[in-house]
N, C-alpha and C. Protein backbone atom coordinates (compact mmCIF):
# COMPACT_ATOMS: atom_id res chain seq x y z
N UNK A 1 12.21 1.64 17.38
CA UNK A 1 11.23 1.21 16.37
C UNK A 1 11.29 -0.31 16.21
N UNK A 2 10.26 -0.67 16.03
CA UNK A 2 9.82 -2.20 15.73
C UNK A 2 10.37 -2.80 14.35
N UNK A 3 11.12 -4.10 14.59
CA UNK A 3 11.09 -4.32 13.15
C UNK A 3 10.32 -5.54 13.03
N UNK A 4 9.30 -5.79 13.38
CA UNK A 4 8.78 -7.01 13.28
C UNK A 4 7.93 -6.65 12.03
N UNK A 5 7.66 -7.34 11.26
CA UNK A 5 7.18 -7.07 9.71
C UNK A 5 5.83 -6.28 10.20
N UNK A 6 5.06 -6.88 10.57
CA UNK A 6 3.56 -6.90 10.83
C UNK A 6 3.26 -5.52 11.37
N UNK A 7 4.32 -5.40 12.27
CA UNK A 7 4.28 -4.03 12.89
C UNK A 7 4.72 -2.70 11.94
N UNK A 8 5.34 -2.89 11.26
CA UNK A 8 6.02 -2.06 10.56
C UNK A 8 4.17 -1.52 9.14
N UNK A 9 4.06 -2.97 8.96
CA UNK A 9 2.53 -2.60 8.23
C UNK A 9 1.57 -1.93 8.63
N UNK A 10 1.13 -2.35 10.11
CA UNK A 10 0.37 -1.84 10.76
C UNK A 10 0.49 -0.53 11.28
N UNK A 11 1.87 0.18 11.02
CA UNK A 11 2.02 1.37 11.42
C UNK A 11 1.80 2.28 9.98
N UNK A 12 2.35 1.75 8.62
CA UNK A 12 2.26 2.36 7.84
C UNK A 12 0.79 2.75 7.66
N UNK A 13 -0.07 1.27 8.07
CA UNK A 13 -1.62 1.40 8.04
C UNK A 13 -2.29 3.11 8.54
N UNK A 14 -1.73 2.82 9.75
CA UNK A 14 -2.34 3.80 10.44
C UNK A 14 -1.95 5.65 9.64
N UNK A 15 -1.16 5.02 9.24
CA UNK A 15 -0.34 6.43 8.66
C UNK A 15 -1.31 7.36 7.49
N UNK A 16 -2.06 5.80 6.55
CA UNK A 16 -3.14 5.90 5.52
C UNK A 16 -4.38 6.43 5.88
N UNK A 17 -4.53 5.43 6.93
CA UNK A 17 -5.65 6.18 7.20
C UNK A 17 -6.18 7.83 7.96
N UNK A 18 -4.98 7.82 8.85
CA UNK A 18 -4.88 9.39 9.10
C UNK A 18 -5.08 10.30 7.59
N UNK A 19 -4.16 10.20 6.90
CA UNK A 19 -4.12 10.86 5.86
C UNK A 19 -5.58 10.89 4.83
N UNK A 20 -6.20 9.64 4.84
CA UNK A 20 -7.46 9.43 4.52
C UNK A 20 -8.60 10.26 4.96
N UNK A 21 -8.20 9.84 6.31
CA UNK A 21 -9.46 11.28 7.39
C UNK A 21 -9.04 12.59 6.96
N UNK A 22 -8.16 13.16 6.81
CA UNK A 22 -7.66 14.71 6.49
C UNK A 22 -8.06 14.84 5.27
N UNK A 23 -8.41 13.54 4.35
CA UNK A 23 -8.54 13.98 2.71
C UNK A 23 -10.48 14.08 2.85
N UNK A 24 -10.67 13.77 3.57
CA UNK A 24 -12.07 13.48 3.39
C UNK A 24 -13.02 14.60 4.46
N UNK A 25 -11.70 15.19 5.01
CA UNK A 25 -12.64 16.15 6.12
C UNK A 25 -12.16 17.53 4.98
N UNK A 26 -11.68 17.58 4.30
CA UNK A 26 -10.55 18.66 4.01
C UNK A 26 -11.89 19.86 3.42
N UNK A 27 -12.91 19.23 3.12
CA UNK A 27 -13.95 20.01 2.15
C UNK A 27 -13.89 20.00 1.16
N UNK A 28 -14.96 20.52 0.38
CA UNK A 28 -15.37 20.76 -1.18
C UNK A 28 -14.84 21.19 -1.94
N UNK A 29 -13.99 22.66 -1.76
CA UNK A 29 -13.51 23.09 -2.35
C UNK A 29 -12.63 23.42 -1.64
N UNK A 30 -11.70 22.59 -1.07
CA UNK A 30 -10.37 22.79 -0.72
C UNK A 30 -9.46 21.98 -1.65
N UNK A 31 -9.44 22.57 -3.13
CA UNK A 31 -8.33 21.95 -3.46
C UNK A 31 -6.79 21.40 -3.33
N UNK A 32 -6.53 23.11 -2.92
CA UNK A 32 -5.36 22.58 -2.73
C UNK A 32 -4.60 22.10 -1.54
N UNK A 33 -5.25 21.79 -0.61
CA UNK A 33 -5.09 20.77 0.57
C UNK A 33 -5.64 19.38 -0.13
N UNK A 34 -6.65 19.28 -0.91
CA UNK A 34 -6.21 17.82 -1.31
C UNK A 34 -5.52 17.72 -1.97
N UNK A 35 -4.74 18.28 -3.04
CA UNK A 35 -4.31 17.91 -3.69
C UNK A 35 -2.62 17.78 -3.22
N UNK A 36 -2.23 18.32 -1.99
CA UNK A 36 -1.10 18.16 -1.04
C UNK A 36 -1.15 16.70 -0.49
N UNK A 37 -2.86 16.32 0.05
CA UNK A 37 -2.80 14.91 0.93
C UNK A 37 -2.80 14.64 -0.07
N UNK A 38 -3.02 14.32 -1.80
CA UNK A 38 -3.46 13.13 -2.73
C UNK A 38 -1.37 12.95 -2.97
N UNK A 39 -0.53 14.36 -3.40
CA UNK A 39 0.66 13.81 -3.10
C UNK A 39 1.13 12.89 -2.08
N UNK A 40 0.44 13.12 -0.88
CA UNK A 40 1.45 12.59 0.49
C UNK A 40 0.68 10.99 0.58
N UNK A 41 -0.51 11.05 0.17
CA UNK A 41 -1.47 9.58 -0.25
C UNK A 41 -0.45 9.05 -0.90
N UNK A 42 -0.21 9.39 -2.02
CA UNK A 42 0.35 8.44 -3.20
C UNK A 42 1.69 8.32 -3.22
N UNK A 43 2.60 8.92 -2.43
CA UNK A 43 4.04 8.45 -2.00
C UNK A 43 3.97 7.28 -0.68
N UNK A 44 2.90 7.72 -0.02
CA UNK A 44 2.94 6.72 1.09
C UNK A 44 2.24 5.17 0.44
N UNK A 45 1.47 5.47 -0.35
CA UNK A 45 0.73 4.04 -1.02
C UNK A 45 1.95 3.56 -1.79
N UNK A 46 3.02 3.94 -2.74
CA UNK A 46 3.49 3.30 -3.36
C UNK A 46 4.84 2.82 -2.65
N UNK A 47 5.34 3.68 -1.80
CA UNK A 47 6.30 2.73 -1.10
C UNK A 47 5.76 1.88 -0.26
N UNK A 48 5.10 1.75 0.35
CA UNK A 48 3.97 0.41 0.98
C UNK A 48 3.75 -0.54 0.34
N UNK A 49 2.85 -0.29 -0.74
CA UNK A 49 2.78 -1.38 -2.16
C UNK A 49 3.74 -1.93 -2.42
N UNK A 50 5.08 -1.22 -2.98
CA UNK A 50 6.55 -1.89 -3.40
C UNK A 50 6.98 -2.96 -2.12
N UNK A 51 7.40 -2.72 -1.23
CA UNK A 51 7.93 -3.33 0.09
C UNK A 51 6.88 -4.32 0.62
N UNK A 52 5.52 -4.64 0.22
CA UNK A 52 4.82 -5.92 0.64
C UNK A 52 4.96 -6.52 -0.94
N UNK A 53 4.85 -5.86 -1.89
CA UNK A 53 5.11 -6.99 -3.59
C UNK A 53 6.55 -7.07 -3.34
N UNK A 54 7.42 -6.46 -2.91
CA UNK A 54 9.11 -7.17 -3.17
C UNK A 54 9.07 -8.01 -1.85
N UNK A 55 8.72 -7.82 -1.28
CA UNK A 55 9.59 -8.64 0.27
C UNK A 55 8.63 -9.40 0.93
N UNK A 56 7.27 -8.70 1.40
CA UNK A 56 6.50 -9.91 2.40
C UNK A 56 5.78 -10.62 1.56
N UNK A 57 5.28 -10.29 0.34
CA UNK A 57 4.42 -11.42 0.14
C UNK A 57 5.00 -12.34 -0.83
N UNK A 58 6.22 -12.28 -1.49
CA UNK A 58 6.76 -13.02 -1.59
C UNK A 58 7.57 -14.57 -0.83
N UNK A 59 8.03 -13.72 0.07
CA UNK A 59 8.23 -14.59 1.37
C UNK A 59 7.28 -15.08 2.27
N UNK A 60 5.86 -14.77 1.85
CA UNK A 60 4.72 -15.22 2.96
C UNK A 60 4.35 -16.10 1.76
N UNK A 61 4.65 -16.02 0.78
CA UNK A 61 4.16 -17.38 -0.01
C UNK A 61 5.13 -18.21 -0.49
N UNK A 62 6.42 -17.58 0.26
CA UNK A 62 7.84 -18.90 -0.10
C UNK A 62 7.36 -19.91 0.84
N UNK A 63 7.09 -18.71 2.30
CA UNK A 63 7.05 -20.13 3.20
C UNK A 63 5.63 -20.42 3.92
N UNK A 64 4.80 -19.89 3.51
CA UNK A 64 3.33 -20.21 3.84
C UNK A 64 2.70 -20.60 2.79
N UNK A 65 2.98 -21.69 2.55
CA UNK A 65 2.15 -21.81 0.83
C UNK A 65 0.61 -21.72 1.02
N UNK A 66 0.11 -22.13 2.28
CA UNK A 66 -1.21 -22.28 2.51
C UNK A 66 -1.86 -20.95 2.17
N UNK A 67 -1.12 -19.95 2.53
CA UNK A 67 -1.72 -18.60 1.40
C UNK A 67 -1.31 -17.92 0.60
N UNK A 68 -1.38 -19.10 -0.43
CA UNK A 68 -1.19 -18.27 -1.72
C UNK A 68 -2.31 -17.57 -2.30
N UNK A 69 -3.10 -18.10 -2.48
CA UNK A 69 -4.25 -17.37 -2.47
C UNK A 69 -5.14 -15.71 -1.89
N UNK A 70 -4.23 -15.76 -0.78
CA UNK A 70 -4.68 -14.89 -0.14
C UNK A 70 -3.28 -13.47 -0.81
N UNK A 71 -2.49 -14.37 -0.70
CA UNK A 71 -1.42 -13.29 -1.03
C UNK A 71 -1.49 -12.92 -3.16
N UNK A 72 -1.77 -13.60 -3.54
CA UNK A 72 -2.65 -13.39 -5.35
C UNK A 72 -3.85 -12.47 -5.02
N UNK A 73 -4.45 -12.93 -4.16
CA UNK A 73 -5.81 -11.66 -3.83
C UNK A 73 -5.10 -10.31 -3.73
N UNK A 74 -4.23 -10.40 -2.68
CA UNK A 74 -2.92 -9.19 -2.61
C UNK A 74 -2.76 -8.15 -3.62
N UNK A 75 -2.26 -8.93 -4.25
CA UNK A 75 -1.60 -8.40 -5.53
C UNK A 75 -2.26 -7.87 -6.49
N UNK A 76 -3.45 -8.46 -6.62
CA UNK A 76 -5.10 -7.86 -7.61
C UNK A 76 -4.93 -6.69 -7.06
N UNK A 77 -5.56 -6.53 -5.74
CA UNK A 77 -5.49 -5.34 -4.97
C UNK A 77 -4.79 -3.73 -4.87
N UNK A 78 -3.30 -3.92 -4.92
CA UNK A 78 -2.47 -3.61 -5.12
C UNK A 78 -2.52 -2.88 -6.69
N UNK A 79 -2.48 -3.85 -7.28
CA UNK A 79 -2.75 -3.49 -8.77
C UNK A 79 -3.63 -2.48 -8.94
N UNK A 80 -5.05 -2.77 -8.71
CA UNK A 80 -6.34 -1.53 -8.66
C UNK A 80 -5.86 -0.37 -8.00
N UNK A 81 -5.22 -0.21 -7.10
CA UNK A 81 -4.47 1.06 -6.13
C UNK A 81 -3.60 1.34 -7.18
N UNK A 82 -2.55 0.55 -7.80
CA UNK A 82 -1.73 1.10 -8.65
C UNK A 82 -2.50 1.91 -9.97
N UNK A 83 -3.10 1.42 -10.55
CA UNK A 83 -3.78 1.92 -11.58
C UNK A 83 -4.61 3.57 -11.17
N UNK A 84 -5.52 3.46 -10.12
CA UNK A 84 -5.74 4.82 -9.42
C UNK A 84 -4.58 6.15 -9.13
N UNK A 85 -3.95 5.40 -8.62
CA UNK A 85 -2.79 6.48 -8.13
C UNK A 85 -2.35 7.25 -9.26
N UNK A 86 -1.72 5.93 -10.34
CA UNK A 86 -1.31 6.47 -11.66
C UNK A 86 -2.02 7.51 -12.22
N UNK A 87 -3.39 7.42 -12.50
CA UNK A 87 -4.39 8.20 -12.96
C UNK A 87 -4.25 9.71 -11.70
N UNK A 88 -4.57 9.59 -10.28
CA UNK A 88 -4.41 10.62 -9.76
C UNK A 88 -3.46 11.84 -9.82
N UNK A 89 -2.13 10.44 -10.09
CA UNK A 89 -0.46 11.52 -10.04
C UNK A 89 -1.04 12.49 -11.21
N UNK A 90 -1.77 12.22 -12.09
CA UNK A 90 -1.67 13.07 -13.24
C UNK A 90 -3.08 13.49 -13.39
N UNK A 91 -3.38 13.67 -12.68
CA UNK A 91 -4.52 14.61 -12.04
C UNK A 91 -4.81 16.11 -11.60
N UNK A 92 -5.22 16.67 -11.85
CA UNK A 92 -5.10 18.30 -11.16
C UNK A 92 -6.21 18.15 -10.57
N UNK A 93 -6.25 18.51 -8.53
CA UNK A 93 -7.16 18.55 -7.74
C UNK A 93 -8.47 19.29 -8.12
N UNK A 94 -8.51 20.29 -9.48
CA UNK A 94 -9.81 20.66 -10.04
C UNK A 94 -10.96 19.72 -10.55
N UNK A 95 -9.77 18.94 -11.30
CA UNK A 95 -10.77 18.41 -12.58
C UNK A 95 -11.81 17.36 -11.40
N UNK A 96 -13.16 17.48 -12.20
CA UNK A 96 -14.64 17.46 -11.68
C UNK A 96 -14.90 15.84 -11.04
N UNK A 97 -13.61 14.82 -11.43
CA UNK A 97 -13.56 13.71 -10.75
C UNK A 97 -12.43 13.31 -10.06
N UNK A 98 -11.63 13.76 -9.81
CA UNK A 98 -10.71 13.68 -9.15
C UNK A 98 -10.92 13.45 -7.04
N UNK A 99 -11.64 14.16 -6.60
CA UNK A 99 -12.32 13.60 -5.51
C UNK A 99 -12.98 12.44 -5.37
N UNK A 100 -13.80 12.01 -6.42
CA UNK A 100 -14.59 10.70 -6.95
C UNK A 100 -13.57 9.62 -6.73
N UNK A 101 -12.51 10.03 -7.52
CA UNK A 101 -11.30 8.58 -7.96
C UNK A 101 -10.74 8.57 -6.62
N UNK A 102 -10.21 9.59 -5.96
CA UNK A 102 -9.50 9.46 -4.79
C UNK A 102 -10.32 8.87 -3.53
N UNK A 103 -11.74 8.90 -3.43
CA UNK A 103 -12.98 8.29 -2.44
C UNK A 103 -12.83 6.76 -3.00
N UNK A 104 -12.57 6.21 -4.46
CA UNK A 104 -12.80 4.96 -4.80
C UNK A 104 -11.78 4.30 -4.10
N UNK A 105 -10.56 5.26 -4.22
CA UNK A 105 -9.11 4.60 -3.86
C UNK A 105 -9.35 3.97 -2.04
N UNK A 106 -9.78 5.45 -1.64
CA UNK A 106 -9.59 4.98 -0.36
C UNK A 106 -10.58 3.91 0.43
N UNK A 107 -11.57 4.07 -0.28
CA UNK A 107 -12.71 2.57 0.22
C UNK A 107 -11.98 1.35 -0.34
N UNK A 108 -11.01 1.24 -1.68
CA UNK A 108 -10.62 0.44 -1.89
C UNK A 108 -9.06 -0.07 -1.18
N UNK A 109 -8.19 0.55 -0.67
CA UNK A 109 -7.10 0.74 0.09
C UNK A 109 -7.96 0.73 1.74
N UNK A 110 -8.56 0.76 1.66
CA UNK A 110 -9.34 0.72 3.46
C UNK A 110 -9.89 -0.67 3.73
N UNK A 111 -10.53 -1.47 2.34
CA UNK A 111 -11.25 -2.34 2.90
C UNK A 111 -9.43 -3.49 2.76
N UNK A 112 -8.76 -3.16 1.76
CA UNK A 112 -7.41 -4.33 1.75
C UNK A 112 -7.08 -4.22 3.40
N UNK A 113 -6.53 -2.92 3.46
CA UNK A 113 -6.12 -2.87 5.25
C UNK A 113 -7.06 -4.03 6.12
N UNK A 114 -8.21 -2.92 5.94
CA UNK A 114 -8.58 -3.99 7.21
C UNK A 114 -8.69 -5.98 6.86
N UNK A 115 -8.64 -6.25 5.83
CA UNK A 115 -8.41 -7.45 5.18
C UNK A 115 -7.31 -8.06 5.93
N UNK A 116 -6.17 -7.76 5.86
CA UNK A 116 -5.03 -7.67 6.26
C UNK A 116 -4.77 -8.25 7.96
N UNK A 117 -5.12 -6.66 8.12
CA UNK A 117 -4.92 -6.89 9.69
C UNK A 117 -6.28 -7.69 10.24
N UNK A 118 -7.50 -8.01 9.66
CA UNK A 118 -8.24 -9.17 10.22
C UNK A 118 -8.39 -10.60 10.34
N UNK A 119 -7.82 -10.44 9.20
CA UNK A 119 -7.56 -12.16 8.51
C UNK A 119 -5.91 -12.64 8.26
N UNK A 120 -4.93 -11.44 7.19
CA UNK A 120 -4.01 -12.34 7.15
C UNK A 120 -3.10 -11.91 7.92
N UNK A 121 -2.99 -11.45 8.60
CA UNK A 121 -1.77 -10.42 9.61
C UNK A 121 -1.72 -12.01 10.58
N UNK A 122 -3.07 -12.35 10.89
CA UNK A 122 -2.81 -12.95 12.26
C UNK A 122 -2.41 -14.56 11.92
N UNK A 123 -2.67 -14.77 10.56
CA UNK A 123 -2.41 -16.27 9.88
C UNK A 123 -0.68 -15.89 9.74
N UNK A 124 -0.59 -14.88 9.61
CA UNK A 124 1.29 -14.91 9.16
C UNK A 124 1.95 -14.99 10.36
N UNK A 125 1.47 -14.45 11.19
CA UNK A 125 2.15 -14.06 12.91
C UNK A 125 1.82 -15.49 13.42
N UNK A 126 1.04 -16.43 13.12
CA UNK A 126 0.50 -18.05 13.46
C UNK A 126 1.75 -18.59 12.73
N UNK A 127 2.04 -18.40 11.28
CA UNK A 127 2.82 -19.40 10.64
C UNK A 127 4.36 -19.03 10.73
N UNK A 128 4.43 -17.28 11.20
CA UNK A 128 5.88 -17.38 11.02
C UNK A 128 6.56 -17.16 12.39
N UNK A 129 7.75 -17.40 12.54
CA UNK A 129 8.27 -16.51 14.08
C UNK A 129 8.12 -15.55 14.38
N UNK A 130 8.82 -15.17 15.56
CA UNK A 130 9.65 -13.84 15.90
C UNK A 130 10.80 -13.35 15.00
N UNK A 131 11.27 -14.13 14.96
CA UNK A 131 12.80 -14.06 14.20
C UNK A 131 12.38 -13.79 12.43
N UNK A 132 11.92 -14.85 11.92
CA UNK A 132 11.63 -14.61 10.89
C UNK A 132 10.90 -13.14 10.32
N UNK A 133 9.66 -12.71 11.57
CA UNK A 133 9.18 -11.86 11.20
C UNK A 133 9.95 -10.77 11.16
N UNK A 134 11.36 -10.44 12.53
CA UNK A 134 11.79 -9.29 12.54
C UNK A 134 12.44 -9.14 11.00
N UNK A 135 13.06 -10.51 10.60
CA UNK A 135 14.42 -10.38 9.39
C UNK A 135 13.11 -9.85 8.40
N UNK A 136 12.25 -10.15 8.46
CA UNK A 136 11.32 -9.82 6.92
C UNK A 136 11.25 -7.86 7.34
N UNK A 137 11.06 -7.57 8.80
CA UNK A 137 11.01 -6.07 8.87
C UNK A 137 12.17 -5.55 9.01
N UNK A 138 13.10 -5.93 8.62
CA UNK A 138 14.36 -5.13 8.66
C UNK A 138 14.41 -5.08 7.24
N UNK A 139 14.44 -6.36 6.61
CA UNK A 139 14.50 -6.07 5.17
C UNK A 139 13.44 -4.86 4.61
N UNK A 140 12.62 -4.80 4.76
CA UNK A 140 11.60 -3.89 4.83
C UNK A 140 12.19 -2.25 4.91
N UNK A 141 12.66 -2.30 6.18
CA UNK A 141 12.84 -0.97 6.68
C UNK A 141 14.16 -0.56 5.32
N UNK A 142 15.15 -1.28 5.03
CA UNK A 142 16.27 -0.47 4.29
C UNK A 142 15.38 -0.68 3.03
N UNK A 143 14.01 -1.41 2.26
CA UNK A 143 13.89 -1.08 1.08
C UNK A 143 13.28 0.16 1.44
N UNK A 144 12.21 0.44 2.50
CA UNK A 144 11.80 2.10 2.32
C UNK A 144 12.94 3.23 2.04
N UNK A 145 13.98 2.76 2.72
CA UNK A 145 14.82 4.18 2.26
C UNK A 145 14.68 4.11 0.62
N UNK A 146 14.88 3.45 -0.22
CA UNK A 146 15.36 3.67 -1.74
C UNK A 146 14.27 3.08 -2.62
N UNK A 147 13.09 2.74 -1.63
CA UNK A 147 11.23 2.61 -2.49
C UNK A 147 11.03 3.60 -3.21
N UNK A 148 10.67 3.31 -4.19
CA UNK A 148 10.22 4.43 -5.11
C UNK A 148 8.71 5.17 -4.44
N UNK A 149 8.97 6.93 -4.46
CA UNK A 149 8.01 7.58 -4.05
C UNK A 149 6.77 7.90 -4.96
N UNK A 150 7.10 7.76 -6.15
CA UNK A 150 6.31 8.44 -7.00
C UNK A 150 5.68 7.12 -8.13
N UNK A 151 4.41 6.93 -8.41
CA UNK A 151 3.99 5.84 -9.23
C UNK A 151 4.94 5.82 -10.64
N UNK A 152 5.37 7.15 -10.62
CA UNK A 152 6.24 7.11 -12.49
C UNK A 152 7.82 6.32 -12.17
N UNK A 153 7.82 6.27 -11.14
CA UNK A 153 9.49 5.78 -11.43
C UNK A 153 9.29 4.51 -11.31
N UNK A 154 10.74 4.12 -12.29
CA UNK A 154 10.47 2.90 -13.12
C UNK A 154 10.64 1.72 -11.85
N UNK A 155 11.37 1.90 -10.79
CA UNK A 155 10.80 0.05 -9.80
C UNK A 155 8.81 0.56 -9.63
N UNK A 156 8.65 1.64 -9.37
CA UNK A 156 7.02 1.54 -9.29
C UNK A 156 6.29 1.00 -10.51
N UNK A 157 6.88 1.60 -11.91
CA UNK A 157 5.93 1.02 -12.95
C UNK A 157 6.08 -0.51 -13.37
N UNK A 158 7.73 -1.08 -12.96
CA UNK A 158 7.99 -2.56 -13.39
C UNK A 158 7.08 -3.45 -12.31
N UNK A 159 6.26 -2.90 -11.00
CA UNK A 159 5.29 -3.32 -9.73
C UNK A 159 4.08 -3.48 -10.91
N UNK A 160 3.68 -2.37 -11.21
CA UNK A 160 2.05 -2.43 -12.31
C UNK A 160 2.29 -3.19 -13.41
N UNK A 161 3.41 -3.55 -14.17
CA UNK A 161 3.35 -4.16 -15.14
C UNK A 161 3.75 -5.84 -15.12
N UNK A 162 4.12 -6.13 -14.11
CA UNK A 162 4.06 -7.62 -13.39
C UNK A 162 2.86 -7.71 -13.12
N UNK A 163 2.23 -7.20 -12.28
CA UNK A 163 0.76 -7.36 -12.32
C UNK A 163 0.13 -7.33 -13.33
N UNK A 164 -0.08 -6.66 -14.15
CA UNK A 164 -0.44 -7.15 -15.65
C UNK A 164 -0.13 -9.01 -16.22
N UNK A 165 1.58 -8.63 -16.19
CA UNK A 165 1.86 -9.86 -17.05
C UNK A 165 1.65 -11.09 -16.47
N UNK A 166 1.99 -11.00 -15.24
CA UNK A 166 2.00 -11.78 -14.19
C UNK A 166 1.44 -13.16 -14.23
């Protein structure tokens, strides 16, 4: 396995969007297959979320100051996903909007991706090394082991409420 940061994103990417296609082919009234992908959605979104707000975009704006901006856009982002999820976790795949919120999420988590990998993936891989990038994906890889899975636990909610105070 790769530890080069970028790669490690771009795989989680792909991981979303699979899961995205299965939520969106799943049918009308297949609740409870969505409501299995909206669990496996929202553990995979929030350890993703945590591990680019603790580690890369911090460090892509220690040492790329030139996007800060881009990495504050980030974090808005992030935030709106956080706020959804929250609302979903406590969701039952019945209630009459719950497909609605989870379609907002994923146009909104689809268009950040491709954001990402179009624009800033390739400005970070320009500004940073090899080296640098692997140390940022290793760090990466040991926070997924102990990322919080679930939006309620408290490193996930102290993520939404920096964004707030922030």
């Amino acid at each position: 396995m790769s530890t080069d940061a970028i790669v490690i994103l771009r795989d989680d990417h792909k991981e979303m969007r699979r899961l995205f296609r299965e939520f969106t082919a799943a049918g009308e009234n297949a609740n409870a297959k969505k409501g299995e992908l909206a669990t496996k959605i929202i553990e995979a979104l929030t350890v993703h979320t945590y591990i680019e707000n603790e580690t890369m975009y911090p460090e892509v704006r220690r040492l790329l100051p030139d996007l800060e901006d881009d990495v504050l856009e980030s974090y808005e982002e992030h935030h709106v996903a956080d706020v959804l999820v929250m609302e979903l976790a406590a969701m039952d795949p019945t209630h009459e909007r719950f497909t609605a919120k989870m379609t907002v999420l994923i146009e909104n988590v689809t268009h950040h991706m491709d954001e990402e990998e179009q624009d800033w993936f390739p400005k970070v891989r320009a500004g940073l090394g090899r080296k640098q990038l692997a140390e940022l994906g290793e760090r990466m890889l040991e926070q997924k082991k102990t990322a919080p899975r679930s939006p309620t636990q408290p490193s996930a909610l102290k993520k939404t409420v920096d964004a707030i105070i922030a």
